[in-house]
N, C-alpha and C. Protein backbone atom coordinates (compact mmCIF):
# COMPACT_ATOMS: atom_id res chain seq x y z
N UNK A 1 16.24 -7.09 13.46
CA UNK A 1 17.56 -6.48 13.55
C UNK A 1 18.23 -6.44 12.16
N UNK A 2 17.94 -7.25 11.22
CA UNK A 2 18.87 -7.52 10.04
C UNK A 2 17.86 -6.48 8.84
N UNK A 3 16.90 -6.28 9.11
CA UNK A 3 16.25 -5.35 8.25
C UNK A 3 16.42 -4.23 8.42
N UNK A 4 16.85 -3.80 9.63
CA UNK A 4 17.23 -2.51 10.24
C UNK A 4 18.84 -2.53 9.71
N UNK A 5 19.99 -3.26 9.70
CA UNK A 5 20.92 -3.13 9.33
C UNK A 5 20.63 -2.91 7.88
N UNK A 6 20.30 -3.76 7.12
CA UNK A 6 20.28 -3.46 5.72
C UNK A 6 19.54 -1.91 5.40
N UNK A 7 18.17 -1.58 6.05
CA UNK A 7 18.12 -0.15 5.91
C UNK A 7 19.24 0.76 6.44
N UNK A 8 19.57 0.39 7.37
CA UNK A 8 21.40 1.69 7.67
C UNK A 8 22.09 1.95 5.86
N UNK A 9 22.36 0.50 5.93
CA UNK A 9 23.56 0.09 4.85
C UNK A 9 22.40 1.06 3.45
N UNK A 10 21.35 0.84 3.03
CA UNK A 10 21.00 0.85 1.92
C UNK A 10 21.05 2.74 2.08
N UNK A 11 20.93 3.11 3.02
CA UNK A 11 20.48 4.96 3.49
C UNK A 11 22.13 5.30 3.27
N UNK A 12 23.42 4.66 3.51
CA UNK A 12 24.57 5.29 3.64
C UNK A 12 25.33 4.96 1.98
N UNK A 13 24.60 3.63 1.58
CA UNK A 13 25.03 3.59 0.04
C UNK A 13 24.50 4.63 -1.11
N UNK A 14 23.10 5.33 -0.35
CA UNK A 14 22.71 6.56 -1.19
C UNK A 14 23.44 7.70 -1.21
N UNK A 15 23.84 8.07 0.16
CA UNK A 15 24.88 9.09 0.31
C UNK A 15 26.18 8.92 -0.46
N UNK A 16 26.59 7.82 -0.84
CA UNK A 16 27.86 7.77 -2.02
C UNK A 16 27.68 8.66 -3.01
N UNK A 17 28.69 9.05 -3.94
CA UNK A 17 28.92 9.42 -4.84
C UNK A 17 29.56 8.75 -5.99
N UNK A 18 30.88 7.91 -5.25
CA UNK A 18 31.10 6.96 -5.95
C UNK A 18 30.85 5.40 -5.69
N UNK A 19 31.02 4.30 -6.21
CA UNK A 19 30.50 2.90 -6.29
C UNK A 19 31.68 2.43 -6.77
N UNK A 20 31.78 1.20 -6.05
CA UNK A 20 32.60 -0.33 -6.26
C UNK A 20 31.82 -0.88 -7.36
N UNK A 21 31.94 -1.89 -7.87
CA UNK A 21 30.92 -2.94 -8.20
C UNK A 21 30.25 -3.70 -7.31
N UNK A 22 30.66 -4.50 -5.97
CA UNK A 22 29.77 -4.23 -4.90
C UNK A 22 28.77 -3.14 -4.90
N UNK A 23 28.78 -2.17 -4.79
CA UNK A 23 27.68 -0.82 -4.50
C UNK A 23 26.56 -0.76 -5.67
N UNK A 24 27.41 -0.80 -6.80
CA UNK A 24 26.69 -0.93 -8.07
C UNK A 24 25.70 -1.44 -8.10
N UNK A 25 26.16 -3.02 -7.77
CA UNK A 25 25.03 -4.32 -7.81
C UNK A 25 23.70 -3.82 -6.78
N UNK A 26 24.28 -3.50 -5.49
CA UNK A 26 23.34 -3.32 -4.62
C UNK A 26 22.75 -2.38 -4.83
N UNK A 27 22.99 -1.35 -4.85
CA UNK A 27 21.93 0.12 -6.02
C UNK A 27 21.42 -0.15 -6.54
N UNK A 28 21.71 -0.91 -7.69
CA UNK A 28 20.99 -0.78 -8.97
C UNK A 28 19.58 -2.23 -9.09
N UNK A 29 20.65 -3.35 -8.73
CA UNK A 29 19.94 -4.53 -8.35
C UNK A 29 20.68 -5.59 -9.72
N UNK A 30 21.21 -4.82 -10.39
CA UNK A 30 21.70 -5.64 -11.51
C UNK A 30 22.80 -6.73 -10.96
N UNK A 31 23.14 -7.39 -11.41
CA UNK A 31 24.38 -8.87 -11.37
C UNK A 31 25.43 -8.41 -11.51
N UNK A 32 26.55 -8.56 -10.82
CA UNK A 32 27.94 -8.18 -10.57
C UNK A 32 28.55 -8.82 -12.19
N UNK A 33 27.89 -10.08 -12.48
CA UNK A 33 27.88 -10.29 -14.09
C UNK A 33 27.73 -9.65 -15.44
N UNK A 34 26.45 -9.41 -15.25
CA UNK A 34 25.79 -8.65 -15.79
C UNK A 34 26.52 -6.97 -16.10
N UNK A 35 26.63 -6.46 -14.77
CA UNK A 35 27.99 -5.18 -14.89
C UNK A 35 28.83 -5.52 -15.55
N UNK A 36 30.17 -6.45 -15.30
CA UNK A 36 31.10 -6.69 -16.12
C UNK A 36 30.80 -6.50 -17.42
N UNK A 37 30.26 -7.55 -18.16
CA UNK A 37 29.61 -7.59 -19.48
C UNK A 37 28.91 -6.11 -19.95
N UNK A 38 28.46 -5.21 -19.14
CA UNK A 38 28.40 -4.24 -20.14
C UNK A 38 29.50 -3.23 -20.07
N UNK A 39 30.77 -3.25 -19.14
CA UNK A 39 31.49 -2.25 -18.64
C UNK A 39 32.26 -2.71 -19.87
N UNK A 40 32.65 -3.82 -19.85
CA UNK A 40 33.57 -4.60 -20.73
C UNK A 40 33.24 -4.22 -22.68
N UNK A 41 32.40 -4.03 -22.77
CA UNK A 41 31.36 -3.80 -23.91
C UNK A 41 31.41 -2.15 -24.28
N UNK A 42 31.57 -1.46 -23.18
CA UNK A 42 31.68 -0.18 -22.92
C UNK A 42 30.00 0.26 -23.17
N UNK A 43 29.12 -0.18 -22.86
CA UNK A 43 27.51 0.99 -22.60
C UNK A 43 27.24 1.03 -21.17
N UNK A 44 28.35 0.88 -20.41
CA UNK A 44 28.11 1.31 -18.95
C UNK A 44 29.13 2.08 -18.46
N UNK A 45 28.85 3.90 -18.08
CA UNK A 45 29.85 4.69 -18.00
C UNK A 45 30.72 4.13 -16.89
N UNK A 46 31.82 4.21 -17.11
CA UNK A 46 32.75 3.58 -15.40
C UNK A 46 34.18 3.96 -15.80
N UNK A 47 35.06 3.86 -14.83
CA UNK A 47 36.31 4.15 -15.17
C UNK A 47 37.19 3.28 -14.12
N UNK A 48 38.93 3.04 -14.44
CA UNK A 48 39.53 2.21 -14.07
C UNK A 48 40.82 2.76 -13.34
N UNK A 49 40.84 3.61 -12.41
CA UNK A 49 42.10 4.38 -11.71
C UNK A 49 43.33 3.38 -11.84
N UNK A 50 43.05 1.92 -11.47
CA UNK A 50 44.32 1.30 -11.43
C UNK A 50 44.15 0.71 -12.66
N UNK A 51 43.46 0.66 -13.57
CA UNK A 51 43.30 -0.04 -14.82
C UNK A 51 42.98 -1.51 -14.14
N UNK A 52 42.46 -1.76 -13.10
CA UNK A 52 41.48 -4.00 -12.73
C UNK A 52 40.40 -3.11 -11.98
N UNK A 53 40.27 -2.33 -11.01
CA UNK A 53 39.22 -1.79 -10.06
C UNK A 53 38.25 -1.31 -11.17
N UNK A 54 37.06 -1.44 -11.05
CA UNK A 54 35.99 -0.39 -11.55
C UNK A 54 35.52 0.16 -10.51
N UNK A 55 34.97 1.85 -10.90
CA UNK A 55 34.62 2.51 -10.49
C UNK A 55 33.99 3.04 -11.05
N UNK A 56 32.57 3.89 -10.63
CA UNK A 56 31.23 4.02 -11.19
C UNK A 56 30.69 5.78 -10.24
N UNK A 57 30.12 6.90 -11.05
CA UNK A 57 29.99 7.69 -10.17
C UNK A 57 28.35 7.81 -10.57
N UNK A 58 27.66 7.66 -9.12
CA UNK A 58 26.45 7.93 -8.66
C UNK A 58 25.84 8.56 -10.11
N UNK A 59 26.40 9.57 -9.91
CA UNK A 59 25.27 10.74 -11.25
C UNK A 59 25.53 9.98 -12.68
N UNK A 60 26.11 9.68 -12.96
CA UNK A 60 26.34 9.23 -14.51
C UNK A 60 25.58 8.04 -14.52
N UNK A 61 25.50 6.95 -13.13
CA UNK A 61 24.91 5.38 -13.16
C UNK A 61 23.37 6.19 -13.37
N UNK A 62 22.58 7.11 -12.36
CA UNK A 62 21.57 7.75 -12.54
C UNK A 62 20.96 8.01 -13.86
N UNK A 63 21.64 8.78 -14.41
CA UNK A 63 21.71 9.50 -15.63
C UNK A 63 21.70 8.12 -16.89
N UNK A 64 22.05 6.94 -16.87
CA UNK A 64 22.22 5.79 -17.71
C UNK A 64 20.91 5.40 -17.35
N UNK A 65 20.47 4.99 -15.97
CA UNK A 65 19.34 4.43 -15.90
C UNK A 65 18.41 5.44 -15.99
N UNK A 66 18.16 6.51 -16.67
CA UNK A 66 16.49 6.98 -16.83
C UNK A 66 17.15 7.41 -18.71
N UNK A 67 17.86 6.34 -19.23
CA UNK A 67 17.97 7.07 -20.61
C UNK A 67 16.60 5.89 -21.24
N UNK A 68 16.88 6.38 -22.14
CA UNK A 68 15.33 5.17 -23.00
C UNK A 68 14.10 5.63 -22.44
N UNK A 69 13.60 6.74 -22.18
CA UNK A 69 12.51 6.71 -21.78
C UNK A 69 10.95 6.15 -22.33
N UNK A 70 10.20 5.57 -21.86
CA UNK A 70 9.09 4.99 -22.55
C UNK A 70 8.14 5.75 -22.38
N UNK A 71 7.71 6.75 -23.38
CA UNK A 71 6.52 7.97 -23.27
C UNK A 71 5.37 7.30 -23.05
N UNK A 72 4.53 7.45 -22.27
CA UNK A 72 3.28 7.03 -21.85
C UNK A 72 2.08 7.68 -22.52
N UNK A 73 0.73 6.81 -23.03
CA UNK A 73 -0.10 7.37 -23.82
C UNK A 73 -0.53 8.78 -23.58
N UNK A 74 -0.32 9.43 -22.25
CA UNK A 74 -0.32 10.53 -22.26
C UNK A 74 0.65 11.54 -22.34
N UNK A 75 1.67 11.43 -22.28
CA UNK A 75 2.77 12.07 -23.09
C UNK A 75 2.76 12.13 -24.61
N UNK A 76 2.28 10.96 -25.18
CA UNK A 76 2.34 10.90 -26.91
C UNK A 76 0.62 11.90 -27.32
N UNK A 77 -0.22 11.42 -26.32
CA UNK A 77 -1.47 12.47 -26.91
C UNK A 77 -1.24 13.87 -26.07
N UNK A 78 -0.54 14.11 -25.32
CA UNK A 78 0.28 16.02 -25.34
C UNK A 78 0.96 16.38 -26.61
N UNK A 79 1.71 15.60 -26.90
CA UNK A 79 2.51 15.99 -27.74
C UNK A 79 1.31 16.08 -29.01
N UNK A 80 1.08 15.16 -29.44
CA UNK A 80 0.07 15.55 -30.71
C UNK A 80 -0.73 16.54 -30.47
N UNK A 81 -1.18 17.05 -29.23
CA UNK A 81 -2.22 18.44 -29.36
C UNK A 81 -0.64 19.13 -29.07
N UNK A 82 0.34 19.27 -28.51
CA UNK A 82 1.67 20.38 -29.04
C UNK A 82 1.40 20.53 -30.15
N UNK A 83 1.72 19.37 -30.83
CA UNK A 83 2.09 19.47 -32.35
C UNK A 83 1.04 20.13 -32.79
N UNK A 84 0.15 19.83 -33.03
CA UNK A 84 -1.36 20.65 -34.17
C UNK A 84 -1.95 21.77 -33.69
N UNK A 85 -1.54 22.23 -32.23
CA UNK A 85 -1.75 23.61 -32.08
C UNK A 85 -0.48 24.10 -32.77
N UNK A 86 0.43 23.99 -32.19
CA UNK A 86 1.48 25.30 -33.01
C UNK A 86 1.46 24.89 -34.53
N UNK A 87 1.04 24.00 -35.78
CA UNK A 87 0.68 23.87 -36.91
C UNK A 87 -0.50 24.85 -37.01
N UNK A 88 -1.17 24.80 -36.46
CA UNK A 88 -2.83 25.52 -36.63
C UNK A 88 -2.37 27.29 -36.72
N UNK A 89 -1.72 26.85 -35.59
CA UNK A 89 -0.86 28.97 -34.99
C UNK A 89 -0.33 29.09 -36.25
N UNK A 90 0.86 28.39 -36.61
CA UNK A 90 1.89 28.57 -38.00
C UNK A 90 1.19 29.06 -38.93
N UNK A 91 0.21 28.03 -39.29
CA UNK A 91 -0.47 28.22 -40.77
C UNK A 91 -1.40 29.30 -40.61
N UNK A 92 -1.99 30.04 -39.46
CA UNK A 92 -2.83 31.51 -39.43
C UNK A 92 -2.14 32.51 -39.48
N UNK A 93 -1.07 32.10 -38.63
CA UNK A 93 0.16 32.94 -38.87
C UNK A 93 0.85 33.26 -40.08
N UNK A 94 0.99 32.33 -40.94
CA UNK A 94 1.29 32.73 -42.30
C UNK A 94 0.42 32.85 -43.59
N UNK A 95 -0.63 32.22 -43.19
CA UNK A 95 -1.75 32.40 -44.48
C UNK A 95 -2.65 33.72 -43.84
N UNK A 96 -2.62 34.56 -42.74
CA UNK A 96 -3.37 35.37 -42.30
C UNK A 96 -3.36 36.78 -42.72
């Protein structure tokens, strides 16, 4: 029964748009601590309607967590055959 409640709860916290710090924590998985300290710091987008409440909107928390991406060895060896084909094109292209 309590796994079934927490799936309700976790399916209706996706449908938000906006977040408490409650919601935050539970979304994200980070420490209600941990939030403070970076809201406070300012590298966590959020805003303060009454100036003590934080408030956090879905797309921007999204958008923070997929920044830093870590290119995977196959992303970095695409890119190097990007790169040295259009060098190869360039240079026939202009020495041709």
């Amino acid at each position: 029964m309590k796994n079934t409640l927490e799936h309700i709860e976790d399916l209706l916290l996706n449908q938000k748009s906006i977040f408490n710090i409650d919601d935050l924590s539970r979304y994200t998985g980070l420490s209600k601590s941990w939030v403070y300290k970076k809201t406070a710091s300012g590298q966590l987008p959020h805003y303060k309607p009454s100036g003590k409440i934080l408030i956090f909107k879905k797309e921007e928390i999204d958008a923070w967590l997929l920044k830093n991406k870590i290119s995977t060895v196959d992303d970095i060896e695409q890119e190097a055959i990007n790169y040295t084909t259009s060098k190869s094109f360039n240079r026939g292209r202009y020495n041709g």
